[in-house]
N, C-alpha and C. Protein backbone atom coordinates (compact mmCIF):
# COMPACT_ATOMS: atom_id res chain seq x y z
N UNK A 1 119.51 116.19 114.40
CA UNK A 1 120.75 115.60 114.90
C UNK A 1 121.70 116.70 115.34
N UNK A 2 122.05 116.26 116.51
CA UNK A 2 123.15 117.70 116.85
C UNK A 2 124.38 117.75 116.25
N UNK A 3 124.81 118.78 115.97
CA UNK A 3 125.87 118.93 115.59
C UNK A 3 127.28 119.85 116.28
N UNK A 4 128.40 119.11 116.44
CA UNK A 4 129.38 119.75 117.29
C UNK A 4 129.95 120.85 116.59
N UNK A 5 130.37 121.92 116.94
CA UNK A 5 131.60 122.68 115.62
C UNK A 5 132.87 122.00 116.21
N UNK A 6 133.69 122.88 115.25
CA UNK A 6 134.92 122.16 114.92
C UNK A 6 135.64 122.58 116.08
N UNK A 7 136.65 121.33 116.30
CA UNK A 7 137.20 121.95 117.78
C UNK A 7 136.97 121.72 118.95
N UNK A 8 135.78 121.93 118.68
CA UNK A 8 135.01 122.26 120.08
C UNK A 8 134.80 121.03 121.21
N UNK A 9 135.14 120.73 122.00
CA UNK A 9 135.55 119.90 123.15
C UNK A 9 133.82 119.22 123.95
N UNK A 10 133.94 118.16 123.89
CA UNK A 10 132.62 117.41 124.66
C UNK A 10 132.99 117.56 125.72
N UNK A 11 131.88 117.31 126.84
CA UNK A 11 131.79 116.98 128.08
C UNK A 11 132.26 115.76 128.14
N UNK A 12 132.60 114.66 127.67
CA UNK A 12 132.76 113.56 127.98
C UNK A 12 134.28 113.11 127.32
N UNK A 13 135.00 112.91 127.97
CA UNK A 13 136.50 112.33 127.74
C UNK A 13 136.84 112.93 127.08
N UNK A 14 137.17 114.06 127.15
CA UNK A 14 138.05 114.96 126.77
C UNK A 14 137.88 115.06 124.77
N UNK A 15 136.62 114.34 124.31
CA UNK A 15 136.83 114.09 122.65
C UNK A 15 136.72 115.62 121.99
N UNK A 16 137.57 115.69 121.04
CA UNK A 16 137.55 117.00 119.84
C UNK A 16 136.99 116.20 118.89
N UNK A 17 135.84 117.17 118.34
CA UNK A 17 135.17 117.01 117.16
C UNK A 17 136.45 116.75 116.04
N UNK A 18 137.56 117.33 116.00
CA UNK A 18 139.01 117.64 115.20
C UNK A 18 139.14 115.82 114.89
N UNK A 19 138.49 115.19 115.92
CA UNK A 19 139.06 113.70 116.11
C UNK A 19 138.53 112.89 115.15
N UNK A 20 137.47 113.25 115.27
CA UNK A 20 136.32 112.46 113.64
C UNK A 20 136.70 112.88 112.13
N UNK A 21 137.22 114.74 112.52
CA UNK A 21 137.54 115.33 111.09
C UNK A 21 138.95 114.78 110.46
N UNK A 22 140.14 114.23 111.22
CA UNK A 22 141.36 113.72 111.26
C UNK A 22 140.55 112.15 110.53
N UNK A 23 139.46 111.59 111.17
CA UNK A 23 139.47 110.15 111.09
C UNK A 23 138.88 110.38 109.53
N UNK A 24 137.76 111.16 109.48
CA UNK A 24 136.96 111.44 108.05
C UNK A 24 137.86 111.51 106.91
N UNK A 25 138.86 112.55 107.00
CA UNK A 25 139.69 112.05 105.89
C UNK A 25 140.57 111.37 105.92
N UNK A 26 141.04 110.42 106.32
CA UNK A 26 141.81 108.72 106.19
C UNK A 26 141.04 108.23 104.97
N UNK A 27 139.88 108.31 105.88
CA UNK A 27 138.43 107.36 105.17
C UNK A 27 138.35 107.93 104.09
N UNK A 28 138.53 109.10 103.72
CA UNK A 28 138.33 109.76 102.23
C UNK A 28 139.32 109.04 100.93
N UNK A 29 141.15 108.90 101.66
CA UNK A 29 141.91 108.79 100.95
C UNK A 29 142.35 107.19 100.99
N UNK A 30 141.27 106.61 102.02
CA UNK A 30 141.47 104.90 102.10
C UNK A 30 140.87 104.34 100.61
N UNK A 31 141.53 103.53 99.92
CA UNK A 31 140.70 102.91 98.78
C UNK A 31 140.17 101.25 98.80
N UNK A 32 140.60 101.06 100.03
CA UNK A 32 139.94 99.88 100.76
C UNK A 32 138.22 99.80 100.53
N UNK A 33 137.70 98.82 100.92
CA UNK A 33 136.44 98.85 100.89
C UNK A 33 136.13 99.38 102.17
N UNK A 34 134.86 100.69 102.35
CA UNK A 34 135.09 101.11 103.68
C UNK A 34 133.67 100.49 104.45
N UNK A 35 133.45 100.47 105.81
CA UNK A 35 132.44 99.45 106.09
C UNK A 35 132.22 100.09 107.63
N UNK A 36 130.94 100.89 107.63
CA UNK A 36 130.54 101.56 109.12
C UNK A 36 129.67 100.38 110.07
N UNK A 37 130.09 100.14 111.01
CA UNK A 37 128.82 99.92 111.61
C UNK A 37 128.46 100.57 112.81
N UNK A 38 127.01 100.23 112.75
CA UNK A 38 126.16 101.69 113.75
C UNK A 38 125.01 100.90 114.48
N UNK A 39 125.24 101.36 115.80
CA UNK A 39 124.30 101.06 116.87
C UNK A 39 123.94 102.67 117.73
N UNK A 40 123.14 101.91 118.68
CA UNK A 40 122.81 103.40 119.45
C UNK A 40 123.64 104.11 119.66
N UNK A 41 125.02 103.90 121.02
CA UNK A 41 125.69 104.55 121.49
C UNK A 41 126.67 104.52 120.91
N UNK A 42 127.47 103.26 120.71
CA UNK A 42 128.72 103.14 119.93
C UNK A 42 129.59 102.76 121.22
N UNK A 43 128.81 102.03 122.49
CA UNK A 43 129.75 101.18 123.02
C UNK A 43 129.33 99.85 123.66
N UNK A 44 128.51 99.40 122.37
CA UNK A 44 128.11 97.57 122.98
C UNK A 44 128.04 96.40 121.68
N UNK A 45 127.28 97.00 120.60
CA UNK A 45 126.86 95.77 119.38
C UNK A 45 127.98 96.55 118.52
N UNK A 46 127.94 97.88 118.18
CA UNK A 46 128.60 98.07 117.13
C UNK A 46 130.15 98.38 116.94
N UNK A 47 130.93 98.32 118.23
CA UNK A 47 132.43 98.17 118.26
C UNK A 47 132.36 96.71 118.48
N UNK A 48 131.70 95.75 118.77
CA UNK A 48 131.70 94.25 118.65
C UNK A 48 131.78 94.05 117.26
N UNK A 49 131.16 94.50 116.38
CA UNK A 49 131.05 94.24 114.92
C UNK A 49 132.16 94.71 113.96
N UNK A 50 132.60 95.97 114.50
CA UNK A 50 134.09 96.66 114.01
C UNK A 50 135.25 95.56 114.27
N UNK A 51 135.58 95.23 115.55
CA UNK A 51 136.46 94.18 115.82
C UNK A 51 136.42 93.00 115.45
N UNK A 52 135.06 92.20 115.24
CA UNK A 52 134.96 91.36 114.76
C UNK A 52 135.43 91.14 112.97
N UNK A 53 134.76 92.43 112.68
CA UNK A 53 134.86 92.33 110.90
C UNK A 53 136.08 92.56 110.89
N UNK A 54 137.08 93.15 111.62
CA UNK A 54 138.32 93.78 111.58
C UNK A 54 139.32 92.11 111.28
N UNK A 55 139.17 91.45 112.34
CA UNK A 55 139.79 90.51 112.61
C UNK A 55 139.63 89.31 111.84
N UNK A 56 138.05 88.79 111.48
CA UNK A 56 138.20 88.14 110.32
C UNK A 56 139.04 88.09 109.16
N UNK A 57 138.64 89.77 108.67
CA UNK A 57 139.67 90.35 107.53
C UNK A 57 141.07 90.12 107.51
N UNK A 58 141.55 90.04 108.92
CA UNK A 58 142.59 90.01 108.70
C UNK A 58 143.57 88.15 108.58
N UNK A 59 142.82 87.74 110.05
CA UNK A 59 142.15 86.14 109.47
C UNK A 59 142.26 85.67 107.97
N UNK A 60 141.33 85.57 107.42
CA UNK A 60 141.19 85.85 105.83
C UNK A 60 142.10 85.94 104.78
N UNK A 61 143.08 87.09 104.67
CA UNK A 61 143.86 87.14 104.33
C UNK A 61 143.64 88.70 103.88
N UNK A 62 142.94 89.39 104.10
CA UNK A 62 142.42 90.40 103.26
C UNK A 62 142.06 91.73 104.12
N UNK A 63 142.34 91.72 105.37
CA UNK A 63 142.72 92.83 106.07
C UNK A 63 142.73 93.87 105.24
N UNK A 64 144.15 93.91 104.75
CA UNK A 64 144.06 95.24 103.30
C UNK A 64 143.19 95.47 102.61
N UNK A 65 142.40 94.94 102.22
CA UNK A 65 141.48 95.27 101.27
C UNK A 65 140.25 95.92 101.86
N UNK A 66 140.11 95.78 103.08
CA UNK A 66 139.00 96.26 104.16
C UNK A 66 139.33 97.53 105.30
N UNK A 67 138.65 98.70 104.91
CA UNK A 67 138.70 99.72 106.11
C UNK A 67 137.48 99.26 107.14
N UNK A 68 137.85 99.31 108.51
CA UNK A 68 135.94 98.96 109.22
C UNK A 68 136.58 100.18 110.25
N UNK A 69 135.18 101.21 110.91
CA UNK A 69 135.02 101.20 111.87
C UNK A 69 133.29 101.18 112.19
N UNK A 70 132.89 102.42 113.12
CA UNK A 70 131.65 102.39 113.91
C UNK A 70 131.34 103.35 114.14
N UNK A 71 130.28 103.68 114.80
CA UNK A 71 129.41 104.89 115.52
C UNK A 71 128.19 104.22 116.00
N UNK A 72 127.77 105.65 116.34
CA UNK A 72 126.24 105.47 117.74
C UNK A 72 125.30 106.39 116.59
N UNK A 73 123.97 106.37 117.04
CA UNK A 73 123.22 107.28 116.31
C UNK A 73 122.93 108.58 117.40
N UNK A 74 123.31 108.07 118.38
CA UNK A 74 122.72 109.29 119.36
C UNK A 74 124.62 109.54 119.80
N UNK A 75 124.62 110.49 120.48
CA UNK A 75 126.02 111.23 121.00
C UNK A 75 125.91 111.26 122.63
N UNK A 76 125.64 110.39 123.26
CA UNK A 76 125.41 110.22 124.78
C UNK A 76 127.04 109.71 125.22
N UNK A 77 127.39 108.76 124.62
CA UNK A 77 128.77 108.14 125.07
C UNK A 77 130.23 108.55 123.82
N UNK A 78 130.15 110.06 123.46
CA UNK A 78 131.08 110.11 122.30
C UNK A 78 132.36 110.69 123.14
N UNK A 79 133.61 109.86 123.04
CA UNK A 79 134.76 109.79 123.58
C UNK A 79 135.00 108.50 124.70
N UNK A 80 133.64 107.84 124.68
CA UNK A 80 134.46 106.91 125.78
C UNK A 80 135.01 105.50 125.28
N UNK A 81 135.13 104.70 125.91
CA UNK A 81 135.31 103.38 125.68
C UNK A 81 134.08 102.37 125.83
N UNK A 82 134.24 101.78 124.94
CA UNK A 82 133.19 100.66 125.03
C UNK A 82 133.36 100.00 126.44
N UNK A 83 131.66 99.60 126.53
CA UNK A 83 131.15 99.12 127.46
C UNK A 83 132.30 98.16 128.28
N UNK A 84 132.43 97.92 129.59
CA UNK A 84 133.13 96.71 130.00
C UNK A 84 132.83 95.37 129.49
N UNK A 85 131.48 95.19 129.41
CA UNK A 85 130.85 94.14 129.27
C UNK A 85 131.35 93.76 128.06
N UNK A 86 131.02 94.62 127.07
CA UNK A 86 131.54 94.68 125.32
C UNK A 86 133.34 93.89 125.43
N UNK A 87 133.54 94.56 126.13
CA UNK A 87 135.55 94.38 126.32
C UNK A 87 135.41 93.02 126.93
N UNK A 88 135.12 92.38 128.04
CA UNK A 88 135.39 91.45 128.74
C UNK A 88 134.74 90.25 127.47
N UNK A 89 133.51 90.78 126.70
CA UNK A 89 132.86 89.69 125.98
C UNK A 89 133.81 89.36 124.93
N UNK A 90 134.58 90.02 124.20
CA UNK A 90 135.38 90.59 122.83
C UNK A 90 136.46 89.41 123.91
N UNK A 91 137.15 89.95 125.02
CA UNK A 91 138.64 89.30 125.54
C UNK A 91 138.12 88.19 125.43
N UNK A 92 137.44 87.30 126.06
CA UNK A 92 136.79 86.55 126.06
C UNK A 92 137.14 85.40 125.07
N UNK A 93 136.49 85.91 123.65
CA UNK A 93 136.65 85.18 123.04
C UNK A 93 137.70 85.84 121.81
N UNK A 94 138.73 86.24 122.42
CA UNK A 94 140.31 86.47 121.64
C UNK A 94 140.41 87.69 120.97
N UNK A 95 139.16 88.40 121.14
CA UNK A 95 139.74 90.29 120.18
C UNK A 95 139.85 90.78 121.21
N UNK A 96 140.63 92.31 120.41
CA UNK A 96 141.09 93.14 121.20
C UNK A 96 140.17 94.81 121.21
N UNK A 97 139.53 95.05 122.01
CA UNK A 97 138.80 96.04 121.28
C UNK A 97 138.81 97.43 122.57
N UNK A 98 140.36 97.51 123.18
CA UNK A 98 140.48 97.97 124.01
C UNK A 98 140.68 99.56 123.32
N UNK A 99 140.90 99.63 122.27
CA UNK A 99 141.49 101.07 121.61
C UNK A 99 140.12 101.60 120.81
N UNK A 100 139.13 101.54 121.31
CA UNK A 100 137.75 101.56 121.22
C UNK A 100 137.29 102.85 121.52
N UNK A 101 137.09 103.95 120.77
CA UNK A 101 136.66 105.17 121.59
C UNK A 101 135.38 105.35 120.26
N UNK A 102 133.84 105.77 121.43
CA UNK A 102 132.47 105.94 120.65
C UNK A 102 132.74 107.12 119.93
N UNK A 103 131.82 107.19 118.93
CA UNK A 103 131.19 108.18 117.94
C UNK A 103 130.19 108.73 117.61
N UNK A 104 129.59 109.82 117.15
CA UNK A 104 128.46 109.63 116.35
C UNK A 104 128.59 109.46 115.15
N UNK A 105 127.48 108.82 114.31
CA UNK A 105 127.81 108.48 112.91
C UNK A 105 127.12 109.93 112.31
N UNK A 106 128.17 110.83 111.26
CA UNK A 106 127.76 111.82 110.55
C UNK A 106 126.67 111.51 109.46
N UNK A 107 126.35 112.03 108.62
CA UNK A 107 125.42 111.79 107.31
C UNK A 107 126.33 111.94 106.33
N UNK A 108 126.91 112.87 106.51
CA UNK A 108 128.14 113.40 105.69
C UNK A 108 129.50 112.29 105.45
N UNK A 109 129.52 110.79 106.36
CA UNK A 109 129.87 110.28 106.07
C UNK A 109 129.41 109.03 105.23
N UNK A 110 128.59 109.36 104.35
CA UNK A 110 127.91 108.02 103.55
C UNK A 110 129.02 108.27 102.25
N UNK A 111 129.26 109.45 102.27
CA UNK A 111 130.40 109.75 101.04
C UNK A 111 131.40 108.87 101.21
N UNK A 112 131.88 108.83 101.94
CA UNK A 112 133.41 107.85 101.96
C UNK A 112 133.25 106.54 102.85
N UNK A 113 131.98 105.70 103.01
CA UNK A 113 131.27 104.56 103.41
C UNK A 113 131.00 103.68 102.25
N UNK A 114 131.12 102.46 102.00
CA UNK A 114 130.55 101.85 100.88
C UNK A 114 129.41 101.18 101.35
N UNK A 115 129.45 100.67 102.94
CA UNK A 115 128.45 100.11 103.40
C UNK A 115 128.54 100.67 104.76
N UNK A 116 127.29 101.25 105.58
CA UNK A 116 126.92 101.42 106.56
C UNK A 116 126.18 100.18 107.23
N UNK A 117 126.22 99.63 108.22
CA UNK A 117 125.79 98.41 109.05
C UNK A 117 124.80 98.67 109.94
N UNK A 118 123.75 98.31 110.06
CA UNK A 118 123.03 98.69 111.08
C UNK A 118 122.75 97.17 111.83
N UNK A 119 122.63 97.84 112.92
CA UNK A 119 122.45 96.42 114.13
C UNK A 119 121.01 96.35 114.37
N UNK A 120 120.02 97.57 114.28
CA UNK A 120 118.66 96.39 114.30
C UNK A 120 117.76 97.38 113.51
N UNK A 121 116.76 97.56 113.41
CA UNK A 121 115.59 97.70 112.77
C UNK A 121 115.41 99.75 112.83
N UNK A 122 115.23 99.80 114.42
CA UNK A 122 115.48 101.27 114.48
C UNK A 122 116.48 101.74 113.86
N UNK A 123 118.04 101.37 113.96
CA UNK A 123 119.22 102.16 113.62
C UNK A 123 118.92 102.15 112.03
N UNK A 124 118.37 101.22 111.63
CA UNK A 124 118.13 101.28 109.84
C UNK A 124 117.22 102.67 109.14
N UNK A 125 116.15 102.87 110.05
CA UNK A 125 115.14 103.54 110.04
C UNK A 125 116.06 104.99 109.95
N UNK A 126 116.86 104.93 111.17
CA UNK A 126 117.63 106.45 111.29
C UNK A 126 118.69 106.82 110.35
N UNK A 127 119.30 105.43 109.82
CA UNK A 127 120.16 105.82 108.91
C UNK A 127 119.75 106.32 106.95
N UNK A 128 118.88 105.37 107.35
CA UNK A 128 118.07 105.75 105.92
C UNK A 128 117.37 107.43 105.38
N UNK A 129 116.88 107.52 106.94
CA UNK A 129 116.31 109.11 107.42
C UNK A 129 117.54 110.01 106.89
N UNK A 130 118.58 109.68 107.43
CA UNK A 130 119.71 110.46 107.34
C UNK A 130 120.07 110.55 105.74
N UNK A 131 120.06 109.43 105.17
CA UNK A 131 120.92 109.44 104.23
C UNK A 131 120.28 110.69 103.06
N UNK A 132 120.63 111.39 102.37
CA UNK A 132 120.37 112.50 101.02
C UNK A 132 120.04 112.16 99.77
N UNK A 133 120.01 110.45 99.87
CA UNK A 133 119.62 110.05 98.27
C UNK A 133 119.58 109.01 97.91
N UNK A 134 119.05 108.28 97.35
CA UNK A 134 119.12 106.67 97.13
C UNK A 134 120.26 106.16 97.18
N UNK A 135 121.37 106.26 96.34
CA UNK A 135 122.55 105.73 96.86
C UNK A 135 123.04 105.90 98.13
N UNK A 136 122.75 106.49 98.94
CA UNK A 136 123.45 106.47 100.11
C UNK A 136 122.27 105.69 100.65
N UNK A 137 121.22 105.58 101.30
CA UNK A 137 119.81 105.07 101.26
C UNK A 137 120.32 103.12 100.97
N UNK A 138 120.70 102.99 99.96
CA UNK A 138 120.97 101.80 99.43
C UNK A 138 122.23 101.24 100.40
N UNK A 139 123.14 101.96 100.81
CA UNK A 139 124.27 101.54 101.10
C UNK A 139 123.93 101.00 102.65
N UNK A 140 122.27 101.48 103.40
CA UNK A 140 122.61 101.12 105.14
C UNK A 140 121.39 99.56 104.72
N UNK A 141 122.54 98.70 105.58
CA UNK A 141 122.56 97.42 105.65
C UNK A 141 121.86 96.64 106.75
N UNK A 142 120.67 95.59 107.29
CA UNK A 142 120.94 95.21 108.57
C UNK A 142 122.10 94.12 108.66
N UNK A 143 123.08 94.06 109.60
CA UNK A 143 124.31 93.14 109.95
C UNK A 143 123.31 91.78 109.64
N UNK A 144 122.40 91.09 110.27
CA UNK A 144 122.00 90.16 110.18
C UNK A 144 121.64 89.35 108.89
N UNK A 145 121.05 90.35 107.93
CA UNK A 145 120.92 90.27 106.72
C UNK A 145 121.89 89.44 106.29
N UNK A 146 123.30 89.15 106.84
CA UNK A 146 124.27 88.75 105.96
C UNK A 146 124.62 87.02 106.77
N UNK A 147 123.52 87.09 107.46
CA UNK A 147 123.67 86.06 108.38
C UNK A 147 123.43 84.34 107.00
N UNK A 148 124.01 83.81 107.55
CA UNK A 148 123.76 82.85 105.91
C UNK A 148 122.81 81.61 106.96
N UNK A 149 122.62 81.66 108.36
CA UNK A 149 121.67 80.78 108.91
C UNK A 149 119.77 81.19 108.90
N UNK A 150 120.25 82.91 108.26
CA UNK A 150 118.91 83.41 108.42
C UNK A 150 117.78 82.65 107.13
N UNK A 151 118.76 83.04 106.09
CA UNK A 151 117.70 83.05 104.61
C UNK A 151 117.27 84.30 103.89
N UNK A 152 116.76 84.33 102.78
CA UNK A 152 115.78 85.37 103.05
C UNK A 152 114.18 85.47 103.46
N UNK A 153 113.93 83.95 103.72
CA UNK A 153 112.32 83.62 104.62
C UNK A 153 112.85 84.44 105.98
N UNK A 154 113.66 84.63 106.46
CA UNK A 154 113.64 85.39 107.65
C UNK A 154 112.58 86.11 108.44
N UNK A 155 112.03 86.10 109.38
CA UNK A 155 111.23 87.32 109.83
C UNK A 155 111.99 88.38 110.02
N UNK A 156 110.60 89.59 110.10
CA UNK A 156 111.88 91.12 110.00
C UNK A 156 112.75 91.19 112.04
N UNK A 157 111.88 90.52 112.64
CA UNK A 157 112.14 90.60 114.16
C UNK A 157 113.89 90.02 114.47
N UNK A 158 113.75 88.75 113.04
CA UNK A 158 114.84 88.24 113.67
C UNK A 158 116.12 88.78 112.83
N UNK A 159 115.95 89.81 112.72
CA UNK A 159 117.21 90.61 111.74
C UNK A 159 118.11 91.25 112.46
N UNK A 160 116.91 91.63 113.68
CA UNK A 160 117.97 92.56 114.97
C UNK A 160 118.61 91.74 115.51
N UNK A 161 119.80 92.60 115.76
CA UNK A 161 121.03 92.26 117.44
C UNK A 161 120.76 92.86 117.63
N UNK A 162 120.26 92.12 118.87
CA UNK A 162 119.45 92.54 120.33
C UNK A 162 120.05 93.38 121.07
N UNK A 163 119.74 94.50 122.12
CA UNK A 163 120.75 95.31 122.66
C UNK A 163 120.92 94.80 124.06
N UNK A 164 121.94 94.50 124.15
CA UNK A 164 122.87 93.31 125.34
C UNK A 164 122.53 94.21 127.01
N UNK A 165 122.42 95.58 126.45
CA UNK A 165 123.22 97.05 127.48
C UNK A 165 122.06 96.49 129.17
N UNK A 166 121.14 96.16 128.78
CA UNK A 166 120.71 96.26 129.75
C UNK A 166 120.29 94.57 130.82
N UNK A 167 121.10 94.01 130.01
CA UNK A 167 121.02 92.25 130.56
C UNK A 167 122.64 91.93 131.20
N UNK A 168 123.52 91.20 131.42
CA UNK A 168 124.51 90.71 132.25
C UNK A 168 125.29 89.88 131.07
N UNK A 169 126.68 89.49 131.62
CA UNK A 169 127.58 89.01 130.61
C UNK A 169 127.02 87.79 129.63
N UNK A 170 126.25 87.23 130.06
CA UNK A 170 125.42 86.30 128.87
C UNK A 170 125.04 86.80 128.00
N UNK A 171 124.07 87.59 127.77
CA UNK A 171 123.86 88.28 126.82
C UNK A 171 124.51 88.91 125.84
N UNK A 172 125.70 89.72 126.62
CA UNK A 172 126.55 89.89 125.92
C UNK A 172 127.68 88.68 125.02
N UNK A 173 127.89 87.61 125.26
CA UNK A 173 128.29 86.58 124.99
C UNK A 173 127.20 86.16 123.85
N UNK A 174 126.02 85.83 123.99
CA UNK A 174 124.98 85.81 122.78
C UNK A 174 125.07 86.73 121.80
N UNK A 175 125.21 87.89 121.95
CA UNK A 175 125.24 88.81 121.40
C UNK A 175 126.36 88.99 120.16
N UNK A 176 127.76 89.08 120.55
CA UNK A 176 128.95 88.60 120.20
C UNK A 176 128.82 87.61 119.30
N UNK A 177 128.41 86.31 119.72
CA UNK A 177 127.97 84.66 118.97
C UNK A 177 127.61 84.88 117.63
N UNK A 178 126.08 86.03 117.98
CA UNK A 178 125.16 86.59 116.49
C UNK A 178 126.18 87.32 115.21
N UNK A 179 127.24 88.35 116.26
CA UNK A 179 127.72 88.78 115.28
C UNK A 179 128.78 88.23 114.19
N UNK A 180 129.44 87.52 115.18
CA UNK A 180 130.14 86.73 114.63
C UNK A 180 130.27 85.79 113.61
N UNK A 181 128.84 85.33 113.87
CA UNK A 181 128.39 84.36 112.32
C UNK A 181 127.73 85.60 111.60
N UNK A 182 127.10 86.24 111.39
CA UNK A 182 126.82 87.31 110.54
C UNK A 182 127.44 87.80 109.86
N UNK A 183 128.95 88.66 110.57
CA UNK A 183 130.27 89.03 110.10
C UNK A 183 131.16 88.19 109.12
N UNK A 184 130.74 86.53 109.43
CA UNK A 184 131.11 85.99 108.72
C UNK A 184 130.43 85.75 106.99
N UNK A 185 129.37 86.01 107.08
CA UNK A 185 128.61 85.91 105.63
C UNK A 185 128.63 87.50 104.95
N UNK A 186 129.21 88.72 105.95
CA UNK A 186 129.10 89.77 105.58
C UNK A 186 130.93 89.99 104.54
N UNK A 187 131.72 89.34 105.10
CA UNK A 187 132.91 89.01 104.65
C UNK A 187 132.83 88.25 103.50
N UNK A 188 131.96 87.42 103.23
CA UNK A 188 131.73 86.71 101.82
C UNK A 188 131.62 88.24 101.06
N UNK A 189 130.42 88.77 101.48
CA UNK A 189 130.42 89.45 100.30
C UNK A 189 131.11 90.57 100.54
N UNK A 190 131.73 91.20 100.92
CA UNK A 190 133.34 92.67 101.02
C UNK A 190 134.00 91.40 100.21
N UNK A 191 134.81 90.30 100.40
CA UNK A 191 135.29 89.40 99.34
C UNK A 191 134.33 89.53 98.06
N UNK A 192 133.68 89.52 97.43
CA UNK A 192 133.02 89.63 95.94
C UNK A 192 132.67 91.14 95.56
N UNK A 193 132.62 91.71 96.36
CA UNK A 193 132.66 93.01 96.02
C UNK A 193 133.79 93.92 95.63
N UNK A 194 135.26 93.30 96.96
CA UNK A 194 136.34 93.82 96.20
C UNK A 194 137.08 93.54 95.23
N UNK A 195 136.75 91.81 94.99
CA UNK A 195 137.09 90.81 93.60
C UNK A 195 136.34 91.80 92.26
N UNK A 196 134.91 91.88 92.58
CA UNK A 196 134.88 92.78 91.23
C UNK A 196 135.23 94.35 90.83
N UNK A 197 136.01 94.55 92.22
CA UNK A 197 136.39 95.92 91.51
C UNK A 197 137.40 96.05 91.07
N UNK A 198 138.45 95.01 91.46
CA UNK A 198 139.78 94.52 90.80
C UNK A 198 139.45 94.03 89.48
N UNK A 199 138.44 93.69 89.45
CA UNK A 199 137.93 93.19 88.00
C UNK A 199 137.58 93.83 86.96
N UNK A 200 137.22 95.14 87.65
CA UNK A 200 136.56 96.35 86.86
C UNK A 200 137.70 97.19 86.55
């Protein structure tokens, strides 16, 4: 996995590595429940899933109690904005996910992650690769998993969100649909998880 030094300026929208190290420790000193999710690039399924979980939460009543953002596993699109398609699908149906700039997801951030999200089958594979130890290992999730229409009879095929990037605004609209009910059973449990730590 490549790695940027500090400082040091991408080819692509002007991003400083400084920008992730500023965001990394928020996330360190957030005591929220913190909640990554990760797709390839980090501008189609997995800022859909950030905004989505974002907005439920706040929906909900429980915003506070929830940190969310995202990343890509690869660094092809780090500094830009999510996809149009992603934005027009999100306006669409009432979020706002215009303040959207991609990432890569570090390893080094499973430390201050309680749950990492993965959107399909590969990104699980890479995050697990990544992770340094069973607990971190334990913490990457598939989004679908939390789907409460799946089960756990599920097949493993139908766990993925599909990647929209290369089909037209339908897809993306399907796409969105999946997460959305997913996000919603994934919010059940960030609700029972932060109930028992208030408990603890």
């Amino acid at each position: 996995m490549p790695v940027r030094e500090d400082g040091a300026e991408s080819r692509r929208g002007g991003y400083r590595a400084t920008d992730d190290m500023h965001h990394d420790e928020r996330m360190r000193r957030d005591a929220r429940y913190r909640v990554c999710f990760v797709c390839s690039g980090n501008i189609c399924r997995s800022p859909m899933g950030e905004v989505v979980l974002r907005q439920l939460a706040e929906d909900g009543g429980v915003g506070h109690l929830v940190a969310v953002d995202s990343a890509g596993t690869g660094d092809w699109h780090i500094g830009e904005r999510a996809d149009r398609r992603t934005l027009a699908a999100l306006a669409k149906a009432g979020y706002d996910g215009d303040a959207h700039r991609a990432r890569q997801f570090d390893p080094h951030w499973f430390a201050e992650r309680d749950l990492v999200i993965a959107m399909d089958r590969g990104h699980e594979r890479t995050l697990r690769s990544w992770a340094g130890n069973e607990r971190d290992r334990s913490k990457v999730r598939l989004l679908r998993s939390f789907d409460p229409a799946l089960g756990p009879g599920a097949r493993h095929e139908d766990l993925d969100v599909r990647d929209p990037y290369y089909d037209g605004a339908r897809a993306f609209a399907e796409v969105l649909a999946q997460i959305e009910t997913a996000c919603r059973g994934l919010l059940d449990h960030v609700r029972a998880e932060t109930t028992g730590r208030a408990a603890g």
